[in-house]
C-alpha atoms as a PDB file:
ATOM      1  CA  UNK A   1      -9.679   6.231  27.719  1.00  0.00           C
ATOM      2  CA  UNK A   2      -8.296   6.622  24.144  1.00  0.00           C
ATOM      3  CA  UNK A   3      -8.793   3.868  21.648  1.00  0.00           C
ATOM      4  CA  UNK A   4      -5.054   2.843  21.867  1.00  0.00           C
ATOM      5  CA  UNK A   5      -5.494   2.197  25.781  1.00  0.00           C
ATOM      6  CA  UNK A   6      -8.015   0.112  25.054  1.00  0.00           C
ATOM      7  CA  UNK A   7      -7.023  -2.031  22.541  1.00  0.00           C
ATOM      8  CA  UNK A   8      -3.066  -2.273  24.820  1.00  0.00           C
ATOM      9  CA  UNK A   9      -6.133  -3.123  27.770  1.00  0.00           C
ATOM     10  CA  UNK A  10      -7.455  -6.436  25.657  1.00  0.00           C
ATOM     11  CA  UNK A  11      -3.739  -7.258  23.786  1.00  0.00           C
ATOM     12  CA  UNK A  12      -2.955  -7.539  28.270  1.00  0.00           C
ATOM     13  CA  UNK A  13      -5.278 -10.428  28.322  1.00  0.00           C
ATOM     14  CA  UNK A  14      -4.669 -12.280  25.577  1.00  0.00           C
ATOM     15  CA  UNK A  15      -3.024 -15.857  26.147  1.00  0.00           C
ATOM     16  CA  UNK A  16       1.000 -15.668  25.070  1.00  0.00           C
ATOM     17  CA  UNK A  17       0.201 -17.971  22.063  1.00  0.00           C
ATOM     18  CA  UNK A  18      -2.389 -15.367  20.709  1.00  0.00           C
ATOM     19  CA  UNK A  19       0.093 -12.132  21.321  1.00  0.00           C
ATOM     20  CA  UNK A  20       2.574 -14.082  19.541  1.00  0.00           C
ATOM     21  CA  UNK A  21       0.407 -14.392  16.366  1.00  0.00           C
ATOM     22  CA  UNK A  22      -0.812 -11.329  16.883  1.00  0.00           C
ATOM     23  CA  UNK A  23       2.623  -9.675  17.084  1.00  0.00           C
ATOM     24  CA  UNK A  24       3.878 -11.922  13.764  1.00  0.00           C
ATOM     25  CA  UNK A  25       0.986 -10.725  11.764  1.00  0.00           C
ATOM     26  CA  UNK A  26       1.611  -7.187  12.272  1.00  0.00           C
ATOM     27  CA  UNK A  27       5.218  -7.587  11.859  1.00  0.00           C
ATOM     28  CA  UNK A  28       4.513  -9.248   8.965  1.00  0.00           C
ATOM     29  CA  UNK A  29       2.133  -6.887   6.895  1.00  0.00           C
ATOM     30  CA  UNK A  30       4.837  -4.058   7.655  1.00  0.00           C
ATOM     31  CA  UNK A  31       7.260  -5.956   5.757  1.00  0.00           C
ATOM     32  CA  UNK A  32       5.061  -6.587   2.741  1.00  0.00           C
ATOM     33  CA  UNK A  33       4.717  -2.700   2.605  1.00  0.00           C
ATOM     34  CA  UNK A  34       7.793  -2.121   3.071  1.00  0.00           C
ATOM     35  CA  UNK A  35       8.954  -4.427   0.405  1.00  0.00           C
ATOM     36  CA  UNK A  36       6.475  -2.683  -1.954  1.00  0.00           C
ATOM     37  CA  UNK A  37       7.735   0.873  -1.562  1.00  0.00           C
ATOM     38  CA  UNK A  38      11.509   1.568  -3.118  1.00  0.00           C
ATOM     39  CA  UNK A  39      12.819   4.415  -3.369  1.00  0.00           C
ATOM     40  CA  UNK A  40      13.773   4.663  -7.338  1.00  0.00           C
ATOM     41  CA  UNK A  41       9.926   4.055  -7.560  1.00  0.00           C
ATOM     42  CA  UNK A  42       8.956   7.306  -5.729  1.00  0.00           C
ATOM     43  CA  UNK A  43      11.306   9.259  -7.978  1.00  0.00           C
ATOM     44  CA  UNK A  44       9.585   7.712 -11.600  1.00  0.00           C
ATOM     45  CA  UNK A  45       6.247   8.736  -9.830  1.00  0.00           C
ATOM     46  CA  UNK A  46       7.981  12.304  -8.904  1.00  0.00           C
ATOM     47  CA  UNK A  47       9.404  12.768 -12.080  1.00  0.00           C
ATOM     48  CA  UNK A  48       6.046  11.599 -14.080  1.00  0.00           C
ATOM     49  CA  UNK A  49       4.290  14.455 -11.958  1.00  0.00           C
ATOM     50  CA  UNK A  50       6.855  16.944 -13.268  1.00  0.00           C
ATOM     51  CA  UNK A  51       6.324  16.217 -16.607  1.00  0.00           C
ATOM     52  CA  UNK A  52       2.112  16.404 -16.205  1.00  0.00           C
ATOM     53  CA  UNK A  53       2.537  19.491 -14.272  1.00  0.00           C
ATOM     54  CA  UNK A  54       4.539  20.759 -17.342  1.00  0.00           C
ATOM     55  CA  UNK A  55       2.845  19.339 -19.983  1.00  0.00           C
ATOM     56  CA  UNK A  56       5.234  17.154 -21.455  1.00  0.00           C
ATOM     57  CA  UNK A  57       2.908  14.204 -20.996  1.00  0.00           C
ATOM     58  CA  UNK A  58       0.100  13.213 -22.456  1.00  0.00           C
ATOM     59  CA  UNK A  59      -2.772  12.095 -20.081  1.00  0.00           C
ATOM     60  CA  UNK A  60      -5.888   9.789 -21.081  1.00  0.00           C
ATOM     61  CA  UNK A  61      -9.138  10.062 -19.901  1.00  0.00           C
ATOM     62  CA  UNK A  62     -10.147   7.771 -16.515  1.00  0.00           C
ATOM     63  CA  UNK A  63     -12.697   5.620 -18.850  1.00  0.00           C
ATOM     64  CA  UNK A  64      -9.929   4.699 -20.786  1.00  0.00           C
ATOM     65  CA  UNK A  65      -7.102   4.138 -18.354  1.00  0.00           C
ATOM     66  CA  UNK A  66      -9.440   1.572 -16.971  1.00  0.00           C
ATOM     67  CA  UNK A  67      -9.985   0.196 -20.178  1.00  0.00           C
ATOM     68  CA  UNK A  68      -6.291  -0.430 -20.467  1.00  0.00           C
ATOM     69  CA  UNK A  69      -5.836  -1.847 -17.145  1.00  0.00           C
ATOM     70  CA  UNK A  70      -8.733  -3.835 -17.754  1.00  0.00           C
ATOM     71  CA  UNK A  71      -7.041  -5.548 -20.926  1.00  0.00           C
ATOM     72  CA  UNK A  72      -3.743  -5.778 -19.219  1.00  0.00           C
ATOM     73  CA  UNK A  73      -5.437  -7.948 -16.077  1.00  0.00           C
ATOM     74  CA  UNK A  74      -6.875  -9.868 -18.325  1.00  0.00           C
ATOM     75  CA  UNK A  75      -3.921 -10.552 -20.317  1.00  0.00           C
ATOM     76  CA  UNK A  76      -1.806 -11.492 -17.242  1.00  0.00           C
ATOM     77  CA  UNK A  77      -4.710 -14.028 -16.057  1.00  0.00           C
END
């Protein structure tokens, strides 16, 4: 039995009220991804890679990219 069978198996026996939340909180956390994700978003990133690929960019190290975000969170708190 795979894992999917399984967990249809216990969603069977769960009271309505409990399938209802159930189905509501799933439905809901694909919305709030799908809100996040746009598609003029995915062409900045695509376009960014281009210009690393070619070298048109320049890159920081990891230590200090966290650094940055590090400041920025803290300035937005």
């Amino acid at each position: 039995m795979s894992t999917a069978q399984i967990l249809y198996e216990q969603y069977k026996v769960l009271p309505k009220k409990v399938k209802a939340e159930l189905k509501a909180l799933i439905n809901r956390d694909e919305e709030e991804v799908l809100t996040d994700i746009s598609l003029p978003a995915i062409h900045r990133g695509l376009d960014s890679i281009k210009k690393l690929k070619e070298g048109k960019v320049k890159t920081t190290n990891a230590r200090q990219f966290l650094a940055e975000l590090k400041e920025e969170l803290l300035r937005c708190a």
